[in-house]
PDB file of N, CA and C in Angstrom:
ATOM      1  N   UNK A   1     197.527 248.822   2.448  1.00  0.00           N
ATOM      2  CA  UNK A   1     198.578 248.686   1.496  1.00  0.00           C
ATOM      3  C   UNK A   1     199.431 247.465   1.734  1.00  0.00           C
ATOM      4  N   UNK A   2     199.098 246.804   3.034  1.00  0.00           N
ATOM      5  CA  UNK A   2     200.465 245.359   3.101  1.00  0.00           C
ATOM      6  C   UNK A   2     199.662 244.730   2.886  1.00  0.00           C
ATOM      7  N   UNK A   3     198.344 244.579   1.878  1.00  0.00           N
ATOM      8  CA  UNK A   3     197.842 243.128   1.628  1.00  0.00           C
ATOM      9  C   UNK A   3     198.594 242.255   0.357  1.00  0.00           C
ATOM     10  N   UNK A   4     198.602 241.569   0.739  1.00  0.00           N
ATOM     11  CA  UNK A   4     199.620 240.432  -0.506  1.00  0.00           C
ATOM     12  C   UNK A   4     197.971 240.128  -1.593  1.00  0.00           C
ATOM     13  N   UNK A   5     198.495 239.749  -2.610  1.00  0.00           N
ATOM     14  CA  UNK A   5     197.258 239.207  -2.979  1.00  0.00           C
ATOM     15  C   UNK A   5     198.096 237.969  -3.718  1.00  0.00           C
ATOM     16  N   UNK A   6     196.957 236.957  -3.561  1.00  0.00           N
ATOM     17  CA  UNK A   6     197.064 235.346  -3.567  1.00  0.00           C
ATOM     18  C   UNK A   6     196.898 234.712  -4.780  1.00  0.00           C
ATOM     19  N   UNK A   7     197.479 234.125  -6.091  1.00  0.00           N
ATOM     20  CA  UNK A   7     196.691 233.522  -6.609  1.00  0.00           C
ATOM     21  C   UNK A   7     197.045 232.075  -6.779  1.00  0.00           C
ATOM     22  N   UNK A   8     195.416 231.387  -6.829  1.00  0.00           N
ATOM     23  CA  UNK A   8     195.569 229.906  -6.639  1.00  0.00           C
ATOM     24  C   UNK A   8     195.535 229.230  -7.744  1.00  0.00           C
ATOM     25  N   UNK A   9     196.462 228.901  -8.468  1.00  0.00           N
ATOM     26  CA  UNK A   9     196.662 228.034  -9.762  1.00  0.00           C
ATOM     27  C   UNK A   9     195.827 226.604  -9.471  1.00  0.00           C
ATOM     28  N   UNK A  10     195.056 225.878 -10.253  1.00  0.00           N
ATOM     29  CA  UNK A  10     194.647 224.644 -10.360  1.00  0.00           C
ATOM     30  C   UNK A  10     195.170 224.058 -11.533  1.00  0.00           C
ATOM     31  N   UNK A  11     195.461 222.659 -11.182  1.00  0.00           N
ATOM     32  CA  UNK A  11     196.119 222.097 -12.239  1.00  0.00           C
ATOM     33  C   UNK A  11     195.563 220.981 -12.537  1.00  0.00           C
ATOM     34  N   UNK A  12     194.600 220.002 -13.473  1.00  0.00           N
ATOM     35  CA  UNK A  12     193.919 219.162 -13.767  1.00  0.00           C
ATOM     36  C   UNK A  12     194.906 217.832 -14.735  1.00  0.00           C
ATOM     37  N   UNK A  13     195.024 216.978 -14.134  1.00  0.00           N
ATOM     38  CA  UNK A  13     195.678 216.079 -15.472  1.00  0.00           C
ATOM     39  C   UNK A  13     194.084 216.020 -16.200  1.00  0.00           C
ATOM     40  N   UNK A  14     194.959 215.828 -17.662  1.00  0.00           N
ATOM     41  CA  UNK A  14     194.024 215.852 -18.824  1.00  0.00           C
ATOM     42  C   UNK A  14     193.995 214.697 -19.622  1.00  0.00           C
ATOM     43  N   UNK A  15     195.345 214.144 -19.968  1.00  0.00           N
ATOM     44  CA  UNK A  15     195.571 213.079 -21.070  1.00  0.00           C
ATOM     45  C   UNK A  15     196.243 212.163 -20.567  1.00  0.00           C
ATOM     46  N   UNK A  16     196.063 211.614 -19.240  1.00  0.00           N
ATOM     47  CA  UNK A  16     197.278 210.418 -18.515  1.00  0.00           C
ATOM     48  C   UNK A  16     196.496 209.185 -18.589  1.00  0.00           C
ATOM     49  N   UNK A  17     194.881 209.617 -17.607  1.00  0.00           N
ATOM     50  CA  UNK A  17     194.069 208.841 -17.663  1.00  0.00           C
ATOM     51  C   UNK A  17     193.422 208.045 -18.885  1.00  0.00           C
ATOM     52  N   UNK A  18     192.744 208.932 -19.940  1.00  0.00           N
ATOM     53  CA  UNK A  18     192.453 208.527 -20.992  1.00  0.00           C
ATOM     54  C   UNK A  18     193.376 207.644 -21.778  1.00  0.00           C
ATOM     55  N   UNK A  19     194.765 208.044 -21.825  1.00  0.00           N
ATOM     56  CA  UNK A  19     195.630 207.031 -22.673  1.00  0.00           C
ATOM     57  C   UNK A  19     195.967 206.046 -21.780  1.00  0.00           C
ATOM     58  N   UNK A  20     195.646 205.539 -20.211  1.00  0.00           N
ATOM     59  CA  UNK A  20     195.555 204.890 -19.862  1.00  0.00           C
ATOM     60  C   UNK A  20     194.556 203.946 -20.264  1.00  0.00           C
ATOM     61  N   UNK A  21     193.233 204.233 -20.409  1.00  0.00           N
ATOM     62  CA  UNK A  21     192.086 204.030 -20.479  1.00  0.00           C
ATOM     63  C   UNK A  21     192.343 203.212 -21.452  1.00  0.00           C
ATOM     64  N   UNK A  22     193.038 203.995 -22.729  1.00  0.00           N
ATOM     65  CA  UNK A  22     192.790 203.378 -24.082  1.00  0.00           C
ATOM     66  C   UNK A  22     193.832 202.098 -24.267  1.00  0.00           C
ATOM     67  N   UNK A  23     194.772 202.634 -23.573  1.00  0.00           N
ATOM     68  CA  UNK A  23     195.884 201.245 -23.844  1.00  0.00           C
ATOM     69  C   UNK A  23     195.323 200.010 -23.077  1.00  0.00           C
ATOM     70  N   UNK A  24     194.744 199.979 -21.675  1.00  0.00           N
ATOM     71  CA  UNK A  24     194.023 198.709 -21.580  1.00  0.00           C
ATOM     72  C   UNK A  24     192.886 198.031 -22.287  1.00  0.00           C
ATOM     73  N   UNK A  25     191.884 198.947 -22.936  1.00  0.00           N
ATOM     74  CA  UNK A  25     191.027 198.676 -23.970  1.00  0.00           C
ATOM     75  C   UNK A  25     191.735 197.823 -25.048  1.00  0.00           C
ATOM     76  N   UNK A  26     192.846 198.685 -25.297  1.00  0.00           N
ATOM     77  CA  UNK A  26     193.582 197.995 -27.085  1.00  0.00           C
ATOM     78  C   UNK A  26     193.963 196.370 -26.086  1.00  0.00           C
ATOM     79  N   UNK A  27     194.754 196.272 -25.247  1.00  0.00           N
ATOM     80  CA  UNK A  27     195.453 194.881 -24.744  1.00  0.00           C
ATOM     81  C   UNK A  27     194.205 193.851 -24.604  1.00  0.00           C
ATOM     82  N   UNK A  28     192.949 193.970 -23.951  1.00  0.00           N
ATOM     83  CA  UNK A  28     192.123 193.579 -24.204  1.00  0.00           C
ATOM     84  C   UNK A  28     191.709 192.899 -25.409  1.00  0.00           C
ATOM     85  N   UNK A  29     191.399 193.896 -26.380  1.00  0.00           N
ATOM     86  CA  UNK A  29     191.365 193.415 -27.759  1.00  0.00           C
ATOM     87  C   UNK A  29     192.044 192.577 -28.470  1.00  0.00           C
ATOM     88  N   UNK A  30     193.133 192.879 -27.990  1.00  0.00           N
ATOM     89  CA  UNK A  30     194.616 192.102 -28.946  1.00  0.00           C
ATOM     90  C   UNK A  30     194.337 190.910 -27.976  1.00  0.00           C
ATOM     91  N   UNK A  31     193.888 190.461 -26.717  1.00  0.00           N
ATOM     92  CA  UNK A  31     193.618 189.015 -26.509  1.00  0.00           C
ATOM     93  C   UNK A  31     192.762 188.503 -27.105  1.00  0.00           C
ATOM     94  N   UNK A  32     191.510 189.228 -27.486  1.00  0.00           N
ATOM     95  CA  UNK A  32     190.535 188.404 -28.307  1.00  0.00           C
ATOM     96  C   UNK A  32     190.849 188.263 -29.332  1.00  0.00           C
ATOM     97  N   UNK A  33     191.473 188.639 -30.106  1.00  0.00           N
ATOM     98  CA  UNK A  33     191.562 188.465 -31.940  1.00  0.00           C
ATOM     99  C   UNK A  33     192.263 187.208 -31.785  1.00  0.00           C
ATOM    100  N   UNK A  34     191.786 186.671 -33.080  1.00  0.00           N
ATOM    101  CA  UNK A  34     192.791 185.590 -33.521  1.00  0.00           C
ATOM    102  C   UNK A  34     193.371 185.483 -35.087  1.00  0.00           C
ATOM    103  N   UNK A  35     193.827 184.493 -35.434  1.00  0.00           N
ATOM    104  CA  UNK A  35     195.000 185.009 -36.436  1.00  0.00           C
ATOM    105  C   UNK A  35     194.115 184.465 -37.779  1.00  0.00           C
ATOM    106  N   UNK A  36     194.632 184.919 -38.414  1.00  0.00           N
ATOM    107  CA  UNK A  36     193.779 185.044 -39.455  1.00  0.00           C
ATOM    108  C   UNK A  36     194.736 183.605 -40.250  1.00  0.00           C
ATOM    109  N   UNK A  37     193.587 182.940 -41.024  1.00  0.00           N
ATOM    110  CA  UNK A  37     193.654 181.523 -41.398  1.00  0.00           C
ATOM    111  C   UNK A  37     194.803 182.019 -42.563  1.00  0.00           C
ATOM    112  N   UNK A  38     195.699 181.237 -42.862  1.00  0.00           N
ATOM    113  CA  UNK A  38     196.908 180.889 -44.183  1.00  0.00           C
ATOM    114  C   UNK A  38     195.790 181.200 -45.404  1.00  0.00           C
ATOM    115  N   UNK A  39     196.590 182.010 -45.966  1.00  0.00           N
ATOM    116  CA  UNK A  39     195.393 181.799 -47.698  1.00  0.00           C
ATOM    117  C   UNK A  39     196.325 180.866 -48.438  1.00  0.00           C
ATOM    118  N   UNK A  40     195.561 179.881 -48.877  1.00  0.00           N
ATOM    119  CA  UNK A  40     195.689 178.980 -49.894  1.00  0.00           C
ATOM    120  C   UNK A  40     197.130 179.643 -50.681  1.00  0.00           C
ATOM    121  N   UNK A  41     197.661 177.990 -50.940  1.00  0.00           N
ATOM    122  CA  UNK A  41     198.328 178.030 -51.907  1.00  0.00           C
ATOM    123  C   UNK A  41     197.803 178.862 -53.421  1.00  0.00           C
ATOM    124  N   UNK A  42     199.153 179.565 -54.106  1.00  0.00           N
ATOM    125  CA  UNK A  42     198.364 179.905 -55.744  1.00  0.00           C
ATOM    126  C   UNK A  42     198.612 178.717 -56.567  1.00  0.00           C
ATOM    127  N   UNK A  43     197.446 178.584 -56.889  1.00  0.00           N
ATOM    128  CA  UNK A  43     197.223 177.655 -58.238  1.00  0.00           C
ATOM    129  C   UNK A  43     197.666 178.120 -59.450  1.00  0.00           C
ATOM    130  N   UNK A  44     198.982 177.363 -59.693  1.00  0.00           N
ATOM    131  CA  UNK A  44     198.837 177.424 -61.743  1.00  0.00           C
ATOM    132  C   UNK A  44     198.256 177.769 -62.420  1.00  0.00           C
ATOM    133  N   UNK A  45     198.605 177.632 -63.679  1.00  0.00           N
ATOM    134  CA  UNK A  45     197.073 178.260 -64.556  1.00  0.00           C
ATOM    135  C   UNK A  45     196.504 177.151 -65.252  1.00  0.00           C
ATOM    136  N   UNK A  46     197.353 176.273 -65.100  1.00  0.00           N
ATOM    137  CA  UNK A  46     196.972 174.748 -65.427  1.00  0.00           C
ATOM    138  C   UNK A  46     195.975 174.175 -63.869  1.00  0.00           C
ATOM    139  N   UNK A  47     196.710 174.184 -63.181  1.00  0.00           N
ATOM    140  CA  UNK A  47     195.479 173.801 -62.324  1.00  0.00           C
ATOM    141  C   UNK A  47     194.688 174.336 -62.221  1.00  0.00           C
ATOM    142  N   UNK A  48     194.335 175.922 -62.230  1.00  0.00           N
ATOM    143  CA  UNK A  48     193.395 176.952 -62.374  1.00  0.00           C
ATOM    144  C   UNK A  48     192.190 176.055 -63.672  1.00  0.00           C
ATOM    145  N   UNK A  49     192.952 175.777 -64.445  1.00  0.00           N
ATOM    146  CA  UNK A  49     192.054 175.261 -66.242  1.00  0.00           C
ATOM    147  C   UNK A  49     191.421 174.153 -65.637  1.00  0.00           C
ATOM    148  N   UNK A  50     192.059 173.437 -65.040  1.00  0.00           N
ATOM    149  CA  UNK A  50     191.426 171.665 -64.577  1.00  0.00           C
ATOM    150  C   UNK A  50     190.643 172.007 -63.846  1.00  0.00           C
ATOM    151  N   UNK A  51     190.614 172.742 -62.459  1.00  0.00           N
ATOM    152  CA  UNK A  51     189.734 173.328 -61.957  1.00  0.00           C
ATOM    153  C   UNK A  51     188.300 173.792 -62.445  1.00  0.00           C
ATOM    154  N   UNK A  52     188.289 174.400 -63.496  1.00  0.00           N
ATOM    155  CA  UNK A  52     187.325 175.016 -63.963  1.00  0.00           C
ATOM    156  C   UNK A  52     186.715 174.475 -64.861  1.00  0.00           C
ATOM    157  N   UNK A  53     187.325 173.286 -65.512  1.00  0.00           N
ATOM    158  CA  UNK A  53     187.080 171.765 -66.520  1.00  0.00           C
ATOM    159  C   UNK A  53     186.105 171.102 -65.625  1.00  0.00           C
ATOM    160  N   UNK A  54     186.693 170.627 -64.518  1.00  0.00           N
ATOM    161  CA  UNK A  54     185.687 169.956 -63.194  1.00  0.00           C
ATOM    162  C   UNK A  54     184.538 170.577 -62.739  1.00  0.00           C
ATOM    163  N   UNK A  55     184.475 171.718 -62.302  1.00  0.00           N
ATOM    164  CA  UNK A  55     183.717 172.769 -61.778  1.00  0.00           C
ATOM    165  C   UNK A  55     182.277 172.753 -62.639  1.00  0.00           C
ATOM    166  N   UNK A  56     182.799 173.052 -64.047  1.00  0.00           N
ATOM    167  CA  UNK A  56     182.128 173.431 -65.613  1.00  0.00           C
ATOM    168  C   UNK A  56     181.042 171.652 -65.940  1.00  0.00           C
ATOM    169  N   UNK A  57     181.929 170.495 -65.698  1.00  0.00           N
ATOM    170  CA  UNK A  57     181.515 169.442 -66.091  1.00  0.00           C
ATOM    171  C   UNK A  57     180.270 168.763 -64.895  1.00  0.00           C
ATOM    172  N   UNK A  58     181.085 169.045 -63.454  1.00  0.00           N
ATOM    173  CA  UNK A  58     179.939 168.750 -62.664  1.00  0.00           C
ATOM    174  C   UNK A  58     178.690 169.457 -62.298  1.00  0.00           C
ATOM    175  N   UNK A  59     179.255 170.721 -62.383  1.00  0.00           N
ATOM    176  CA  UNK A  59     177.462 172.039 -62.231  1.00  0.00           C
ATOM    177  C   UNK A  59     176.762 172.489 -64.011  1.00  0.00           C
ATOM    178  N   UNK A  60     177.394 172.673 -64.582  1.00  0.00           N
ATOM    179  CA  UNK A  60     176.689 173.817 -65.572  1.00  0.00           C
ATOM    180  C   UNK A  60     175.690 172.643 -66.604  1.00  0.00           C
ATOM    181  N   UNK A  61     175.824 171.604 -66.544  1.00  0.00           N
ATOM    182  CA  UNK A  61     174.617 170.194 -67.334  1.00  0.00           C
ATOM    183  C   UNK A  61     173.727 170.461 -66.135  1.00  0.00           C
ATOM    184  N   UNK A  62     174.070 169.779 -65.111  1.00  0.00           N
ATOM    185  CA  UNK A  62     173.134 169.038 -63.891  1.00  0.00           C
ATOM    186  C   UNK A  62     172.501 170.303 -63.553  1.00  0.00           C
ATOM    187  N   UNK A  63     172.756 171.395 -63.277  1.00  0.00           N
ATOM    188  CA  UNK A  63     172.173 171.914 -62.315  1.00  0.00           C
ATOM    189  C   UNK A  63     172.128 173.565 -63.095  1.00  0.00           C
ATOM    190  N   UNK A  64     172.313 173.556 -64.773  1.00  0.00           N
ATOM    191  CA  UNK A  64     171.976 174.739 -65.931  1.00  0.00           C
ATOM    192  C   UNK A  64     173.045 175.795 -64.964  1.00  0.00           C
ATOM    193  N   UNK A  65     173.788 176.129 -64.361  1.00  0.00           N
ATOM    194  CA  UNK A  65     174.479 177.129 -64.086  1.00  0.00           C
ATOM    195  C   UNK A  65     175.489 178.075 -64.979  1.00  0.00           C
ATOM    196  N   UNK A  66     175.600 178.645 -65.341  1.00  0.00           N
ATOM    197  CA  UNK A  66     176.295 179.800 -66.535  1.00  0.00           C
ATOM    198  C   UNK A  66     177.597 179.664 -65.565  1.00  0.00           C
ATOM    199  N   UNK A  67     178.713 179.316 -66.890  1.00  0.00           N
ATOM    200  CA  UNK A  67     180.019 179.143 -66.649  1.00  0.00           C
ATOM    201  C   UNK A  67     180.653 180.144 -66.313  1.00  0.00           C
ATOM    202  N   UNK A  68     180.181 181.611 -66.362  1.00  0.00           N
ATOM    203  CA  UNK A  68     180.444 182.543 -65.830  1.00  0.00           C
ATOM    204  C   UNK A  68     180.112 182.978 -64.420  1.00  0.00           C
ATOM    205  N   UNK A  69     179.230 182.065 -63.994  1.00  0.00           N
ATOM    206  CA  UNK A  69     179.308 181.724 -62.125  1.00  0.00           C
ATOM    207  C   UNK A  69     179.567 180.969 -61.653  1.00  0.00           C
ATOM    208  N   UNK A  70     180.263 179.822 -62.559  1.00  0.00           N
ATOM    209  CA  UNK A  70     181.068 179.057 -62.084  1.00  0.00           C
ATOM    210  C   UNK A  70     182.734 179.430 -61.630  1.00  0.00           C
ATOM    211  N   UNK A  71     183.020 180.548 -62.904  1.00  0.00           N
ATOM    212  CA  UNK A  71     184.083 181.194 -62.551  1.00  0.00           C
ATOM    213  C   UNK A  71     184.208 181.876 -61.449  1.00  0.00           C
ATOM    214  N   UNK A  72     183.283 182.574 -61.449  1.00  0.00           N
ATOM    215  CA  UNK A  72     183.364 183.493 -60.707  1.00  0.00           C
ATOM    216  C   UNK A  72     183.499 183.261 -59.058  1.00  0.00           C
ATOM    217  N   UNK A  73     182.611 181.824 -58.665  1.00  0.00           N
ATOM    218  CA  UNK A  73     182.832 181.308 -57.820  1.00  0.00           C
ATOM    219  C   UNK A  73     183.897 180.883 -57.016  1.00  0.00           C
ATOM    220  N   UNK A  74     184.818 180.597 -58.228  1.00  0.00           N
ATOM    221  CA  UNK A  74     186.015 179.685 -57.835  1.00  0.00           C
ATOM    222  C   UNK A  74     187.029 180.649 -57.734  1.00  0.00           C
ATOM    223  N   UNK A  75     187.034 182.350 -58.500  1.00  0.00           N
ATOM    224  CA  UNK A  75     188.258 183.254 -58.252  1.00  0.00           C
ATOM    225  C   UNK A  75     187.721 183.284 -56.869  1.00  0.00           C
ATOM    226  N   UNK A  76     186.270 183.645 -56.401  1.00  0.00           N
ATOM    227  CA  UNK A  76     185.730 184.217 -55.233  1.00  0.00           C
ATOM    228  C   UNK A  76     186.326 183.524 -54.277  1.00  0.00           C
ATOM    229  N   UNK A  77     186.511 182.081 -53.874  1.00  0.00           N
ATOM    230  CA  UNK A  77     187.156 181.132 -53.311  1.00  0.00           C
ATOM    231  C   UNK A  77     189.185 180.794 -53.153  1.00  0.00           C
ATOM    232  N   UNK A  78     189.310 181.879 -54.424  1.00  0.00           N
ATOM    233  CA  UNK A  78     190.696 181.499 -54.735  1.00  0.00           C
ATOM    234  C   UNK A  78     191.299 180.173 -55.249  1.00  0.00           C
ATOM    235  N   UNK A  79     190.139 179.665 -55.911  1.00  0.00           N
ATOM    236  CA  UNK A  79     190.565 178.253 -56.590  1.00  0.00           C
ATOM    237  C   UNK A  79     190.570 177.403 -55.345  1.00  0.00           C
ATOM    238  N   UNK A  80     190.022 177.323 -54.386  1.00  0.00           N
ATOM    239  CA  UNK A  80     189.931 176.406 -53.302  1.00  0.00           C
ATOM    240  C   UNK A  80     188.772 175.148 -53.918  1.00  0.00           C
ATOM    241  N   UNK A  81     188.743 174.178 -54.130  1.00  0.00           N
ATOM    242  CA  UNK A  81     187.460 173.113 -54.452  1.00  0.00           C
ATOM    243  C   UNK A  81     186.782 172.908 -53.430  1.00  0.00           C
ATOM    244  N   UNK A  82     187.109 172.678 -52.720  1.00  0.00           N
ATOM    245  CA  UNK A  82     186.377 172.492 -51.101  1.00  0.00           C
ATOM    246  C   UNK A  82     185.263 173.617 -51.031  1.00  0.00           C
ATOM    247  N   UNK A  83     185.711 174.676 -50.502  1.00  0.00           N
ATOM    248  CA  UNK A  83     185.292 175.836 -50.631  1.00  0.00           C
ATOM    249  C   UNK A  83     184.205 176.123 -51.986  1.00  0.00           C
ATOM    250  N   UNK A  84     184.141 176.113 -53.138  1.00  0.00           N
ATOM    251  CA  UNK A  84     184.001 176.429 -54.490  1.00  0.00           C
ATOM    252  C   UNK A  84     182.557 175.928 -54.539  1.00  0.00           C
ATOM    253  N   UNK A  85     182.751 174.016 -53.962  1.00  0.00           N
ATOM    254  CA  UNK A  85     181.431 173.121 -53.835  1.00  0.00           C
ATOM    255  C   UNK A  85     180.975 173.940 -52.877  1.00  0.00           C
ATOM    256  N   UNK A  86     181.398 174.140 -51.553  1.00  0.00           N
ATOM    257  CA  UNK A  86     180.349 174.294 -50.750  1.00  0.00           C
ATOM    258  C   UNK A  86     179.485 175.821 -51.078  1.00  0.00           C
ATOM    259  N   UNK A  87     180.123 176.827 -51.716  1.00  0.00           N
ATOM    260  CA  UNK A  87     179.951 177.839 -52.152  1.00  0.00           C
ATOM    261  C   UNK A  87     178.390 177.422 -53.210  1.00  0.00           C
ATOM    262  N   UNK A  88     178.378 176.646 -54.078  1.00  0.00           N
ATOM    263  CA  UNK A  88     177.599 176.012 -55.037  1.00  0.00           C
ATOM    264  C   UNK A  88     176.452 175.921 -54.733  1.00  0.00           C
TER     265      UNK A  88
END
């Protein structure tokens, strides 16, 4: 009757490590990324028109392209010309 009885609690961390884990993973990451390039100025709708005057006059004779992929090119680009040609 004087036996005591014992009990042995175990206690495990669960979530210290892992959100350790993960926050050096994310810092990692955030050194590799880099910043994402300026988007272009918006073009007018006048320069948007000249744009697409140029675009229309140098591809759709020479090279039969439908002015409707010419457009389409140049929203795809954001009215960039640089971009628009090399897209071409």
């Amino acid at each position: 009757m004087g036996e005591k009885e014992h009990v042995l609690i175990l206690i495990f961390p669960t979530g210290a490590p892992r959100l350790h884990a993960r926050r050096k993973e994310e810092e990692r990451l955030a050194e590799k990324r880099t910043p994402l390039p300026k988007p272009p100025p918006v073009k007018s709708d006048r320069e948007k028109e000249s744009l697409r005057r140029k675009m229309k006059d140098k591809y759709e004779v020479k090279f039969d392209i439908p002015e409707r992929i010419l457009y389409m090119a140049l929203e795809s680009v954001l009215y960039d010309e640089d971009q628009a040609n090399q897209l071409m």
